[in-house]
N, C-alpha and C. Protein backbone atom coordinates (compact mmCIF):
# COMPACT_ATOMS: atom_id res chain seq x y z
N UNK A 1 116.87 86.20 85.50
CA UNK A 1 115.56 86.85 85.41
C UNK A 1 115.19 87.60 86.69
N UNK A 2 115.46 87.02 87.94
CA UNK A 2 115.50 87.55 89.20
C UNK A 2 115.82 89.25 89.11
N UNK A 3 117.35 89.00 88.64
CA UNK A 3 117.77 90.38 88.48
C UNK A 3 116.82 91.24 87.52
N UNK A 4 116.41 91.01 86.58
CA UNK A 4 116.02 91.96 85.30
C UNK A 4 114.68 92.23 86.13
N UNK A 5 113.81 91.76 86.72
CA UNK A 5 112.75 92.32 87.67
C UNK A 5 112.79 92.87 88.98
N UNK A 6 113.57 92.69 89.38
CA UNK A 6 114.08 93.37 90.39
C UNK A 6 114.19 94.95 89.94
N UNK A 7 115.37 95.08 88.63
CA UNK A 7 115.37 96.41 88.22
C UNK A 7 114.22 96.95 87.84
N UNK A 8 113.44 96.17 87.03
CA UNK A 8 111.93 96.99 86.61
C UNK A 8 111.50 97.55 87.73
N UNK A 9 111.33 96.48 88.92
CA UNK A 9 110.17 97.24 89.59
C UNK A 9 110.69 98.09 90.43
N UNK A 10 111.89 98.64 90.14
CA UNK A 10 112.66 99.24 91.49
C UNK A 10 112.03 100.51 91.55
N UNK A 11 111.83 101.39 90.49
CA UNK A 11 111.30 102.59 90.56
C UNK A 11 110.20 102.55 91.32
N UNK A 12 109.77 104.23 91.63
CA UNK A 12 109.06 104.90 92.60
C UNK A 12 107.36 103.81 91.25
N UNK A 13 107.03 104.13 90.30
CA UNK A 13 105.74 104.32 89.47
C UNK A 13 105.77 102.73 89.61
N UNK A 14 104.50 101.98 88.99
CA UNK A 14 104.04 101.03 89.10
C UNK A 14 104.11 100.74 87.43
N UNK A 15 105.09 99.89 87.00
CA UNK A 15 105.24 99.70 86.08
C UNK A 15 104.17 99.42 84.78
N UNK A 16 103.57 98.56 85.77
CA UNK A 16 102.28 97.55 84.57
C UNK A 16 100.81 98.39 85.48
N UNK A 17 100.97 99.26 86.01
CA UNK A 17 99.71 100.11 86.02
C UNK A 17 99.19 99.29 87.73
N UNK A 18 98.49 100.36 88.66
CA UNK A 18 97.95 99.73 89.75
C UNK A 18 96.67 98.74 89.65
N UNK A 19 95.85 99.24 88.43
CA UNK A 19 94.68 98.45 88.06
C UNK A 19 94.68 96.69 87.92
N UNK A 20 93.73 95.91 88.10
CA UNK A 20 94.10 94.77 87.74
C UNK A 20 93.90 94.57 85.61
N UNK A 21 94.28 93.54 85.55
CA UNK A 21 94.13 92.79 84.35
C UNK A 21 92.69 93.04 83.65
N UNK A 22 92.32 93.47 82.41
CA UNK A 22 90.88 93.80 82.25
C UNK A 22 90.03 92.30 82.07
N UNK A 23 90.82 91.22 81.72
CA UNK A 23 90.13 89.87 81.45
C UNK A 23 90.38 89.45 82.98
N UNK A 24 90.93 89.25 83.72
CA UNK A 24 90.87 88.64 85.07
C UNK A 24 89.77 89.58 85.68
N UNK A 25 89.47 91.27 85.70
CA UNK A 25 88.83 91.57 86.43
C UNK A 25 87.01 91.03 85.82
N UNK A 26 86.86 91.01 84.71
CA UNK A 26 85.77 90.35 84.22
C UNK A 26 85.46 89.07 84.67
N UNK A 27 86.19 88.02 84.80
CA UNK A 27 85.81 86.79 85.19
C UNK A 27 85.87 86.49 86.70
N UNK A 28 87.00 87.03 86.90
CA UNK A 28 86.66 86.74 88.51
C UNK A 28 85.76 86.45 89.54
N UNK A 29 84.77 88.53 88.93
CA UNK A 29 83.87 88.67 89.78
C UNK A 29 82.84 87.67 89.25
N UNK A 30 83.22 86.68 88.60
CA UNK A 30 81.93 85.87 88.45
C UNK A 30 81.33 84.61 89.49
N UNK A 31 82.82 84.60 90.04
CA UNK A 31 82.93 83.29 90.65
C UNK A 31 82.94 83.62 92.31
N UNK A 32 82.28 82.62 93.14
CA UNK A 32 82.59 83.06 94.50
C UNK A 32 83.55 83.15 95.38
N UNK A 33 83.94 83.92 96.14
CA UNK A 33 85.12 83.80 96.30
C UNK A 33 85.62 83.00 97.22
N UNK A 34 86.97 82.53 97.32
CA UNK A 34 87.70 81.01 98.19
C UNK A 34 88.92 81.64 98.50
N UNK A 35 89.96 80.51 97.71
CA UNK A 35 91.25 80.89 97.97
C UNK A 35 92.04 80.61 96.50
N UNK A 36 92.43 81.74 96.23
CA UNK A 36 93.49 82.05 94.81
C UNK A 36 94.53 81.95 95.22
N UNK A 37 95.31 81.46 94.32
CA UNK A 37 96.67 81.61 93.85
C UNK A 37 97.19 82.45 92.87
N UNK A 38 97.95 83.59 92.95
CA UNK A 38 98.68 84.37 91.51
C UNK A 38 100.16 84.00 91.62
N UNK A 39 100.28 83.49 90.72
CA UNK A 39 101.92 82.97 90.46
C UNK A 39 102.81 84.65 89.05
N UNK A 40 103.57 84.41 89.63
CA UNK A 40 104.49 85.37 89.16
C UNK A 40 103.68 86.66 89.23
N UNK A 41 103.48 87.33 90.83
CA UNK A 41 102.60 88.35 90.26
C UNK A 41 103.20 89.53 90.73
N UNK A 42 104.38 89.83 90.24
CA UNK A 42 105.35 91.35 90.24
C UNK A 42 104.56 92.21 91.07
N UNK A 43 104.12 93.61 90.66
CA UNK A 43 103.64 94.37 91.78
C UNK A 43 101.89 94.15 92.44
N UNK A 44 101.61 93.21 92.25
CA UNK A 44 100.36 92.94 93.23
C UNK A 44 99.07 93.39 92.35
N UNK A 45 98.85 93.94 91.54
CA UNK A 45 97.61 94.30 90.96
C UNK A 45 96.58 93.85 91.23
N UNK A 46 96.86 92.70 90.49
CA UNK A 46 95.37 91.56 90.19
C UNK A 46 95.67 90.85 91.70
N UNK A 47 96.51 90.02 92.59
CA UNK A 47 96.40 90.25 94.17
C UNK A 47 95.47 90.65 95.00
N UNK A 48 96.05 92.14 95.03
CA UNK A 48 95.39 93.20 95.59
C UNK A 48 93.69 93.29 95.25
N UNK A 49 93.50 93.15 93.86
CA UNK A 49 92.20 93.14 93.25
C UNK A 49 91.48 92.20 93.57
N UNK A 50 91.99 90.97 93.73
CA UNK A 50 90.78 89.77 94.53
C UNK A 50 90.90 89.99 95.66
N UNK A 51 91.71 90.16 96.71
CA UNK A 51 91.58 90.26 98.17
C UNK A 51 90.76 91.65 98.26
N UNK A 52 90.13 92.53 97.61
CA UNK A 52 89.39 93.39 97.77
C UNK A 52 88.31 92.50 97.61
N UNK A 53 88.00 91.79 96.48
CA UNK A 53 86.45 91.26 96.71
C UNK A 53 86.42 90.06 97.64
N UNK A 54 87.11 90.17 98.31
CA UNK A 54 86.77 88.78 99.47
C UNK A 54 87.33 87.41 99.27
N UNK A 55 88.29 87.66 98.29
CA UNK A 55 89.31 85.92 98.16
C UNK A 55 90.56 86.15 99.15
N UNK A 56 90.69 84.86 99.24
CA UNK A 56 92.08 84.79 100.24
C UNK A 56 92.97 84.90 99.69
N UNK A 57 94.24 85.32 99.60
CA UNK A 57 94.90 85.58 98.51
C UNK A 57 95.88 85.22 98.97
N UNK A 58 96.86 84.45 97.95
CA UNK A 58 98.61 83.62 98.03
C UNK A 58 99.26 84.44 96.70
N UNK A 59 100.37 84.37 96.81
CA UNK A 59 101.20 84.99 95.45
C UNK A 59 102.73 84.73 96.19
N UNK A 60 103.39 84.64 94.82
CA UNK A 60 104.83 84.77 94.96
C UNK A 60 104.91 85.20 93.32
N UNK A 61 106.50 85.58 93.41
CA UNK A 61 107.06 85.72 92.27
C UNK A 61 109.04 85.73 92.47
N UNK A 62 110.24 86.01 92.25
CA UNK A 62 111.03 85.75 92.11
C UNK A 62 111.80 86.68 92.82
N UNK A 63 110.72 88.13 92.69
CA UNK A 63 111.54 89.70 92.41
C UNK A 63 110.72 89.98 94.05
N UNK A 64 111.89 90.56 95.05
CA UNK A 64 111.69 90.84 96.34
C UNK A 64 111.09 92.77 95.82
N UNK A 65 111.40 93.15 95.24
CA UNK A 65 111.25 94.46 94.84
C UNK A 65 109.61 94.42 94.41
N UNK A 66 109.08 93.55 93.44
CA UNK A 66 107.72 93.25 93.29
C UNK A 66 107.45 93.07 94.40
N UNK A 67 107.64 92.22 95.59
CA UNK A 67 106.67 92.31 96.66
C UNK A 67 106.82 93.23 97.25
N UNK A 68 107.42 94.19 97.74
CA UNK A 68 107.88 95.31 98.42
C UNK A 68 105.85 96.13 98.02
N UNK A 69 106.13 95.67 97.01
CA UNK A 69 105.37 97.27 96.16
C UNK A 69 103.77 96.46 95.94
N UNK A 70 104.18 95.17 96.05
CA UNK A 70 102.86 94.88 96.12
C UNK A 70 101.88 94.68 97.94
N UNK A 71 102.97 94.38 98.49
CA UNK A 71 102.35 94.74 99.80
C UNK A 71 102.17 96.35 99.88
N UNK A 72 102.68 96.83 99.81
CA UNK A 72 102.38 98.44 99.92
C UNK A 72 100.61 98.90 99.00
N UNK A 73 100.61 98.26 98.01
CA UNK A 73 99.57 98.50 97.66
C UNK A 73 98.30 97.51 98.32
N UNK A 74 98.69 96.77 98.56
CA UNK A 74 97.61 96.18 99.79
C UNK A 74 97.55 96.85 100.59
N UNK A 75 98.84 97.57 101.41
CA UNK A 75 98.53 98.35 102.36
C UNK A 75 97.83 99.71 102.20
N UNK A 76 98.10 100.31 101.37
CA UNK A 76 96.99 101.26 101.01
C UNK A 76 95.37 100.95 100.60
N UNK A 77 94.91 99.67 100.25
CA UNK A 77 93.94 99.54 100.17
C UNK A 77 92.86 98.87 101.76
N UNK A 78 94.24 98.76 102.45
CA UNK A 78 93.67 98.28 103.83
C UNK A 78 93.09 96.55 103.45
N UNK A 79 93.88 96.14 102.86
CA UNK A 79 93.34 94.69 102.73
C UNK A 79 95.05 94.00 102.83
N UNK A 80 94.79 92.48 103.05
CA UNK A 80 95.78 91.46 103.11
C UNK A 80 95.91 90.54 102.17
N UNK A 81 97.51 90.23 101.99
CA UNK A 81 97.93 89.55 100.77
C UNK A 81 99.12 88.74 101.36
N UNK A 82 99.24 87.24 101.15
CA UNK A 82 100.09 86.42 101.45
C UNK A 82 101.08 86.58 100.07
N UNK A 83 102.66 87.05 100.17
CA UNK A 83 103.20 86.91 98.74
C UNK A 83 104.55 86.51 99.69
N UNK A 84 105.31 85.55 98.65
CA UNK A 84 106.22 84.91 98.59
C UNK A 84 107.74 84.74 97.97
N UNK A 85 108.67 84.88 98.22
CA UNK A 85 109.83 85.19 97.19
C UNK A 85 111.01 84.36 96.96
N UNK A 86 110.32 82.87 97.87
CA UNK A 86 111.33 81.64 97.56
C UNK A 86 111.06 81.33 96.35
N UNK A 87 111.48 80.10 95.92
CA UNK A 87 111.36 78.78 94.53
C UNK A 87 110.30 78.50 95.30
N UNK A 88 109.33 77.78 94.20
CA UNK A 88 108.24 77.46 94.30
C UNK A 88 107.95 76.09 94.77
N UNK A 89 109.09 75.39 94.61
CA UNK A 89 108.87 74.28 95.68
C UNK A 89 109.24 74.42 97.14
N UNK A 90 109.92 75.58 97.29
CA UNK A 90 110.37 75.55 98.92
C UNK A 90 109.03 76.25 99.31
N UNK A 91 108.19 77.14 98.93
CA UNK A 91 106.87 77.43 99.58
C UNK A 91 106.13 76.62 100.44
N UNK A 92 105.82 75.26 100.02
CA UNK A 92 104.96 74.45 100.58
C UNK A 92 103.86 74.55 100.35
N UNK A 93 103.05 75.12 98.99
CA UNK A 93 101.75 75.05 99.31
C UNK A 93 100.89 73.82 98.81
N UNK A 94 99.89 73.68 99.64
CA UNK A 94 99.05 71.88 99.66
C UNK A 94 98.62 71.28 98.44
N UNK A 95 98.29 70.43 98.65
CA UNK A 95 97.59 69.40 97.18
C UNK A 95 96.24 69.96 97.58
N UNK A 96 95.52 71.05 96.75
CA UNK A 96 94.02 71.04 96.59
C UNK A 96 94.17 72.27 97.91
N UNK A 97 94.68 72.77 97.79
CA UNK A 97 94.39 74.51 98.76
C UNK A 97 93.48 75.11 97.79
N UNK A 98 93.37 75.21 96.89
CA UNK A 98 93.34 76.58 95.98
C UNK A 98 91.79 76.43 95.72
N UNK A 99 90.99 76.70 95.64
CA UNK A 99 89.82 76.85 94.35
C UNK A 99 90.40 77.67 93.36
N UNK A 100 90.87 78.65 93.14
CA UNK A 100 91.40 79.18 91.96
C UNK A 100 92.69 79.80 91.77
N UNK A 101 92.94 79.53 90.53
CA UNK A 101 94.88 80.17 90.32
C UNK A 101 94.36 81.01 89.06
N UNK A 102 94.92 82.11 89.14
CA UNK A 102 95.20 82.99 88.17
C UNK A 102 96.56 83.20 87.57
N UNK A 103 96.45 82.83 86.02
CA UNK A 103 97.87 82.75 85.41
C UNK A 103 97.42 83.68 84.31
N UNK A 104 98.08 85.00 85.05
CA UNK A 104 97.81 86.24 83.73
C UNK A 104 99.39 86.52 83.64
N UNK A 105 99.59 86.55 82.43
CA UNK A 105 101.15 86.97 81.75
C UNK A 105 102.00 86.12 82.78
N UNK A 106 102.27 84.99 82.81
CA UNK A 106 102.96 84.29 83.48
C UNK A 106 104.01 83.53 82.57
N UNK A 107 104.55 83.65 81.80
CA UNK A 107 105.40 83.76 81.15
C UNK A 107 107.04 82.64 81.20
N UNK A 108 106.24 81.49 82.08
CA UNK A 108 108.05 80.95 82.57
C UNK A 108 108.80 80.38 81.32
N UNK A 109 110.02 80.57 81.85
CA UNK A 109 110.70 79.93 80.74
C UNK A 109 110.61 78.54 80.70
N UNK A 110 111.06 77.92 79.29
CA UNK A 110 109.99 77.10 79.11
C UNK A 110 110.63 75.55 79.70
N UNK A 111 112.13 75.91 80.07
CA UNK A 111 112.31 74.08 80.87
C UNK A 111 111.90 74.21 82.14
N UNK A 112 110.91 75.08 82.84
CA UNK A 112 110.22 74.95 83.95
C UNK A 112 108.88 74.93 84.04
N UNK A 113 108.46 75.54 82.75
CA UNK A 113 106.85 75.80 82.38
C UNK A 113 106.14 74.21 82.87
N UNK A 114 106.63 73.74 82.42
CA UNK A 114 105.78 72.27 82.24
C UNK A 114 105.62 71.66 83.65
N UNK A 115 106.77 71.79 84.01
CA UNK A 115 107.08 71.40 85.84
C UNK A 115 106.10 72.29 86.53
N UNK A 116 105.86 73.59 86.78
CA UNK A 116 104.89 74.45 87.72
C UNK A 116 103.49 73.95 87.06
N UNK A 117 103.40 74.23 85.62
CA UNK A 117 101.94 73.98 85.51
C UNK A 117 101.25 72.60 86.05
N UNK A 118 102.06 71.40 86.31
CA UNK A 118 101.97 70.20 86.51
C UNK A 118 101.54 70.56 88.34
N UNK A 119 102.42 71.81 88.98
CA UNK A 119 102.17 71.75 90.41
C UNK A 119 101.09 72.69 90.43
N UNK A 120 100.99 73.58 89.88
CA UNK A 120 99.57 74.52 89.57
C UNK A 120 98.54 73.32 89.95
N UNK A 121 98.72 72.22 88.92
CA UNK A 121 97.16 71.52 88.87
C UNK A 121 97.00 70.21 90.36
N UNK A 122 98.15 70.07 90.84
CA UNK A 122 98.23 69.44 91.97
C UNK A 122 97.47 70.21 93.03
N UNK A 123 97.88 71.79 93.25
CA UNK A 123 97.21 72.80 94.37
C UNK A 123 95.97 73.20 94.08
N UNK A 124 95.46 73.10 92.73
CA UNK A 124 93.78 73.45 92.67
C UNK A 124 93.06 71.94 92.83
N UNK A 125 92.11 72.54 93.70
CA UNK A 125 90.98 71.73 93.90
C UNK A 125 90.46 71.01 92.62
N UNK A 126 89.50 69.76 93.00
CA UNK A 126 88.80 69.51 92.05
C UNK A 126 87.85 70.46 91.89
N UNK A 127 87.45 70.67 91.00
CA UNK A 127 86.25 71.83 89.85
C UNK A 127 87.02 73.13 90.52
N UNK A 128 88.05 73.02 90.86
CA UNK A 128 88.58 74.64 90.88
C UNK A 128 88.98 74.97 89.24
N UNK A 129 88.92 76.31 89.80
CA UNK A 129 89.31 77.45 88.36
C UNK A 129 90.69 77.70 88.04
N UNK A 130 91.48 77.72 86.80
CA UNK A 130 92.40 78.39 86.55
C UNK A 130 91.63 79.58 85.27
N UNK A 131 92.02 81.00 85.65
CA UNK A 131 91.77 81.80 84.62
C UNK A 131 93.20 82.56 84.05
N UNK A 132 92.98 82.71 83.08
CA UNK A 132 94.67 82.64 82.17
C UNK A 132 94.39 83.42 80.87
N UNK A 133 95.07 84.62 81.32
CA UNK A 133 95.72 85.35 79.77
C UNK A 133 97.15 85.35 79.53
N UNK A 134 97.93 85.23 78.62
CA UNK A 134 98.99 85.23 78.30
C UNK A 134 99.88 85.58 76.94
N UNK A 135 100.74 86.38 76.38
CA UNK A 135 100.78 85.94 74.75
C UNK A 135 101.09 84.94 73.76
N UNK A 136 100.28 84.90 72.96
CA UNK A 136 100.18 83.78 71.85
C UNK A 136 101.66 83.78 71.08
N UNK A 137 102.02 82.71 70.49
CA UNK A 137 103.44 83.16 69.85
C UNK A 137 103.24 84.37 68.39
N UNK A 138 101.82 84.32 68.07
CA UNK A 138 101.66 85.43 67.12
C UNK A 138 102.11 86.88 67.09
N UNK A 139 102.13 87.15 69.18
CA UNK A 139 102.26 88.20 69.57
C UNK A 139 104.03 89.00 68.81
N UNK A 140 104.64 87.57 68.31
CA UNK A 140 106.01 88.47 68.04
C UNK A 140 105.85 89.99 66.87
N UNK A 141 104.81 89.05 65.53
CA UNK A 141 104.59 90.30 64.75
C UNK A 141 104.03 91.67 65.51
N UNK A 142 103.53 91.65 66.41
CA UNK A 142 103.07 92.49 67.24
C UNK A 142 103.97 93.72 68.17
N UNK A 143 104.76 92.57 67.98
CA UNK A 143 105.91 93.60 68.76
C UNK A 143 106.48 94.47 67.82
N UNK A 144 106.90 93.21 66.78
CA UNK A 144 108.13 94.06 65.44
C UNK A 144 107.23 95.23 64.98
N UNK A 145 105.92 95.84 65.17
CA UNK A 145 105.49 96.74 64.99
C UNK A 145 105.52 97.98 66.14
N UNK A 146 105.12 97.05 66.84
CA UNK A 146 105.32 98.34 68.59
C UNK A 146 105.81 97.33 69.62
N UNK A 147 107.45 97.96 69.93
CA UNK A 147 108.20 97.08 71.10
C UNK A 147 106.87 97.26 72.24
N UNK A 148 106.23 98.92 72.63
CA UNK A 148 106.08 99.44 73.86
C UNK A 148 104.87 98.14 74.39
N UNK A 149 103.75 97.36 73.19
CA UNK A 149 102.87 96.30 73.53
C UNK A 149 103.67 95.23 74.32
N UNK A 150 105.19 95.06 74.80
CA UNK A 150 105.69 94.30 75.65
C UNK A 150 105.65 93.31 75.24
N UNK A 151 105.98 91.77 76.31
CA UNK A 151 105.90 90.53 76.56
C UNK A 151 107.51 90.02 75.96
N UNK A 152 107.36 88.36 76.45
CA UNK A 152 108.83 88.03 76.15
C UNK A 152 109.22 87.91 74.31
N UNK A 153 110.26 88.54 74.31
CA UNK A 153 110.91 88.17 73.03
C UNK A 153 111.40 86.94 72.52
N UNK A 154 111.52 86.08 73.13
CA UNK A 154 112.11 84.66 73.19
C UNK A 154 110.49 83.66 72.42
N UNK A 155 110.42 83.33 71.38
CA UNK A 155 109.14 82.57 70.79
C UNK A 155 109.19 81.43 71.98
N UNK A 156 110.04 80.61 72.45
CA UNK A 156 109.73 79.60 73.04
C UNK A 156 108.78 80.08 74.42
N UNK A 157 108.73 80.99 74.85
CA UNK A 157 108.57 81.59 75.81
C UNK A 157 106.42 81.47 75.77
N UNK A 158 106.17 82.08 74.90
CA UNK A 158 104.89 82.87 74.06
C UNK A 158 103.85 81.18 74.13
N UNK A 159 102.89 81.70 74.12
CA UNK A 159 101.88 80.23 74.20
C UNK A 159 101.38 79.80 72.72
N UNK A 160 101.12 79.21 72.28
CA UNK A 160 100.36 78.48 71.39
C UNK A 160 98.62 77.65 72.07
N UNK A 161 97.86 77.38 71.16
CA UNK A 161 96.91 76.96 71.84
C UNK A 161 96.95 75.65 71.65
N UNK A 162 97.75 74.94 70.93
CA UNK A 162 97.63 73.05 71.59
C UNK A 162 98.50 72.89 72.62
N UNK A 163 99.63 73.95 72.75
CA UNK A 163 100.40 73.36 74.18
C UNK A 163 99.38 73.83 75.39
N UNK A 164 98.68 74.79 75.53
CA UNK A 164 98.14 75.36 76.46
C UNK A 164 97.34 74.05 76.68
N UNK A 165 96.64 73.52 75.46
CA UNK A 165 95.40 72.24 75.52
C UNK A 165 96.20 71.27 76.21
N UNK A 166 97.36 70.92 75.33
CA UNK A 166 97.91 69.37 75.97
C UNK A 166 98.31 69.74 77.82
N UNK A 167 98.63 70.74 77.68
CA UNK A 167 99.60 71.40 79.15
C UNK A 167 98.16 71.29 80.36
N UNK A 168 97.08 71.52 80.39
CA UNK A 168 95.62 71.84 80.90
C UNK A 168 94.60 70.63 80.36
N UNK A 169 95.44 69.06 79.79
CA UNK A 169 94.39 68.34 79.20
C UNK A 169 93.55 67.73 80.38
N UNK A 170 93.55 68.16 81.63
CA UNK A 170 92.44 67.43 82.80
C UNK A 170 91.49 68.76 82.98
N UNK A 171 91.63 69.51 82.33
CA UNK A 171 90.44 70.66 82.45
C UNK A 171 89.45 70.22 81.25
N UNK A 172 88.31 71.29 82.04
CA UNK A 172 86.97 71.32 81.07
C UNK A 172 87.12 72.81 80.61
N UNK A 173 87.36 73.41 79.52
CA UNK A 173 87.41 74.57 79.13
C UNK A 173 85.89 75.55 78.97
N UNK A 174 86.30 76.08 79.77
CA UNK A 174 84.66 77.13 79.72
C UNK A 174 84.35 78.18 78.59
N UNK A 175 85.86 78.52 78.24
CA UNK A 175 85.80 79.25 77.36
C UNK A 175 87.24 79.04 76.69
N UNK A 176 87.95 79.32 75.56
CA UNK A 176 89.26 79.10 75.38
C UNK A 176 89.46 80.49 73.59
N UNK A 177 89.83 81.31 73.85
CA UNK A 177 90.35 81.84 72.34
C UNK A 177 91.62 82.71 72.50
N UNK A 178 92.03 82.45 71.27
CA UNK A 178 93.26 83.31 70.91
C UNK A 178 92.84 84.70 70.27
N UNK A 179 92.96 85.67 70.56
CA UNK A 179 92.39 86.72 70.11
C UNK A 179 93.49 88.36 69.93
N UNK A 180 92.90 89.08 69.91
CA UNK A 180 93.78 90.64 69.11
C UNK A 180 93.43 91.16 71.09
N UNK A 181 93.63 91.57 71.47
CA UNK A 181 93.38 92.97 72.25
C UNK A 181 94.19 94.23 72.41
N UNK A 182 93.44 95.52 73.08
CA UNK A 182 94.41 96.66 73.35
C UNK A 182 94.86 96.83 74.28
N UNK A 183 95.87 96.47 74.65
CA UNK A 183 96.93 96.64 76.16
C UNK A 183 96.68 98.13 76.69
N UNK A 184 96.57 98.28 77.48
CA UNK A 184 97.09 99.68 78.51
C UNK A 184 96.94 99.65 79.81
N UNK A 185 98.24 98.95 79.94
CA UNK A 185 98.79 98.61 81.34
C UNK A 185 99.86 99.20 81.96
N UNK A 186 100.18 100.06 82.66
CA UNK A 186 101.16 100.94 82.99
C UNK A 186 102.63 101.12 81.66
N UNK A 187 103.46 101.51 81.58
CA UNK A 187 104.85 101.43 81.05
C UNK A 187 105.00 100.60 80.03
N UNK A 188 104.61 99.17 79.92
CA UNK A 188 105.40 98.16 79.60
C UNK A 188 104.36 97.56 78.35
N UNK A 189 102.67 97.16 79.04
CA UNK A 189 101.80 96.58 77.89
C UNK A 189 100.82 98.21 77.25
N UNK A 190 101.22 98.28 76.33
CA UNK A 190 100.66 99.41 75.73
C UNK A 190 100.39 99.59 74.07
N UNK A 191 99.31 98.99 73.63
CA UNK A 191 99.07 98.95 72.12
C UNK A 191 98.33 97.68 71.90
N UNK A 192 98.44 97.00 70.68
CA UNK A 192 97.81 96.25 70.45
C UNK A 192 98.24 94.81 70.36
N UNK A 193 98.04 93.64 70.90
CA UNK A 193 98.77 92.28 70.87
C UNK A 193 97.72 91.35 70.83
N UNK A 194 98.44 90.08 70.21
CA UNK A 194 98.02 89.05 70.49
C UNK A 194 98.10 87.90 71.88
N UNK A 195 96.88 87.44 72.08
CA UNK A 195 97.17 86.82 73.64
C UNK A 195 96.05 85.06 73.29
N UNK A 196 96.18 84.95 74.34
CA UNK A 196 95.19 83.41 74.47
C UNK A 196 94.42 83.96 75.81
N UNK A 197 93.07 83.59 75.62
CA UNK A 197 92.25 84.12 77.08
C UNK A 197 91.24 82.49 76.96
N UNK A 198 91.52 81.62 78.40
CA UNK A 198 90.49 80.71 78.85
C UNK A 198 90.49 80.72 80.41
N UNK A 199 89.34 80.06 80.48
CA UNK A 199 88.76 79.64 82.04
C UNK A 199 88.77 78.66 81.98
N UNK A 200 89.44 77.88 82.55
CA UNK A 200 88.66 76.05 82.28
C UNK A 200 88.96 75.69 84.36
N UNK A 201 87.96 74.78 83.89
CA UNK A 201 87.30 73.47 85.60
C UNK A 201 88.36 72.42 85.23
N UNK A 202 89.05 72.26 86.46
CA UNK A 202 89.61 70.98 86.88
C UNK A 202 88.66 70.00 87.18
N UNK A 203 88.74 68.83 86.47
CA UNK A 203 88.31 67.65 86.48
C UNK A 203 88.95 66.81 87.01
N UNK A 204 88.31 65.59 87.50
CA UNK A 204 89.17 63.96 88.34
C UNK A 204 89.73 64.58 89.61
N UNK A 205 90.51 63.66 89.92
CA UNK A 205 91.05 63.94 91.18
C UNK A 205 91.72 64.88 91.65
N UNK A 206 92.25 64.93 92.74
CA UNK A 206 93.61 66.16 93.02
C UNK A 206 95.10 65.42 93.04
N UNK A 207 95.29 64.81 92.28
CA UNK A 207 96.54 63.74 91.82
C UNK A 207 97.20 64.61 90.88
C-alpha cells in the first residue's frame, strides 16, 4: 500500500483537492481548539485546515510523497504541521495527548484496523473527540455505478455501523448516521457515495 500512495501522490496536482473534508470542516470549527491527531492523512488538507484555526496539529501516514506535499501546503499557508512516516507504533505518541483525532477516509486494512483504533482511543483524552467520515460497505453499489466516487474496493475494508459501534463502544455518540453524500474532492472522490458520519466523547478513563 506504501507503494500505491506514494505513486498517487507523486504528481505535480493535489489529488483529493487542497480543501479540507466538507463534514470535518463543519464540526471542527465547533469545538475549541487543543491538540489533533489525523491518521492516514496523504496530502495534508484537513491538517493544514485545523492548524489554520489554532489546533496543534500531529499526522502521519505511510506515503513520504504525501508528506512532501503536505508540508508544502502548510508552507504556503504559513502555518505548522507535525507529520510522520514511520509505523505507528514507532512514533511514540502519549496515552491522552490528543483532545481530538480525526478519522476521515481512513480506511486500514482490516487485520490492523482493530489494533490502531484500540491505540487511537489510548491517545485521546478523556471527553476528547474523535470525528469520522468514512465509506459504508454500501458504498460498493456506488462505485459499480461511478468508479471516479473512489474509496477501497476490497468490502472488508468499507465500514458498517455495528463494527464502527462495537470498535468506539467507550464513546458517547453525539451524532452517528450512515448517509448518501456528493463527493468533490480533487481526482479521486467525485460523485455520489455512501459513507458513515459521527462525533462521539470518550468516556472512563485513558486505559
Amino acid at each position: 500500500m506504501k507503494d500505491f500512495w506514494n505513486e498517487r501522490y507523486s504528481v505535480t496536482e493535489f489529488v483529493y483537492g487542497k480543501n479540507p473534508n466538507a463534514y470535518l470542516k463543519e464540526k471542527l470549527t465547533k469545538f475549541k481548539p487543543g491538540t489533533i491527531l489525523f491518521p492516514a492523512e496523504g496530502e495534508g488538507r484537513n491538517a493544514v485546515f485545523a492548524a489554520a484555526l489554532g489546533w496543534k496539529v500531529s499526522a502521519f501516514d505511510t506515503s513520504t510523497e504525501g508528506r512532501k506535499k503536505a508540508l508544502s501546503l502548510a508552507k504556503e499557508q504559513n502555518i505548522e504541521i507535525e507529520y510522520h512516516t514511520e509505523e505507528l507504533n514507532e512514533i511514540g505518541y502519549k496515552t491522552a495527548q490528543f483532545d481530538a483525532i480525526a478519522l476521515i477516509f481512513t480506511h486500514f486494512p482490516p487485520e490492523i484496523r482493530k489494533e490502531y483504533f484500540q491505540h487511537f482511543n489510548t491517545y485521546l483524552k478523556k471527553d476528547g473527540i474523535i470525528i469520522f467520515e468514512g465509506f459504508s460497505k454500501k458504498h460498493i453499489e456506488y462505485q459499480k455505478i461511478n468508479p471516479d466516487v473512489g474509496g477501497p474496493k476490497n468490502m472488508e475494508m468499507l465500514f458498517s455501523v455495528q463494527e464502527l459501534k462495537d470498535d468506539f463502544a467507550n464513546f458517547d455518540f453525539m451524532e452517528f448516521c450512515e448517509t448518501e453524500v456528493e463527493l468533490d474532492e480533487g481526482l479521486f472522490h467525485k460523485g455520489k457515495g455512501s459513507v458513515i458520519h459521527f462525533v462521539a466523547k470518550k468516556k472512563g478513563s485513558t486505559d
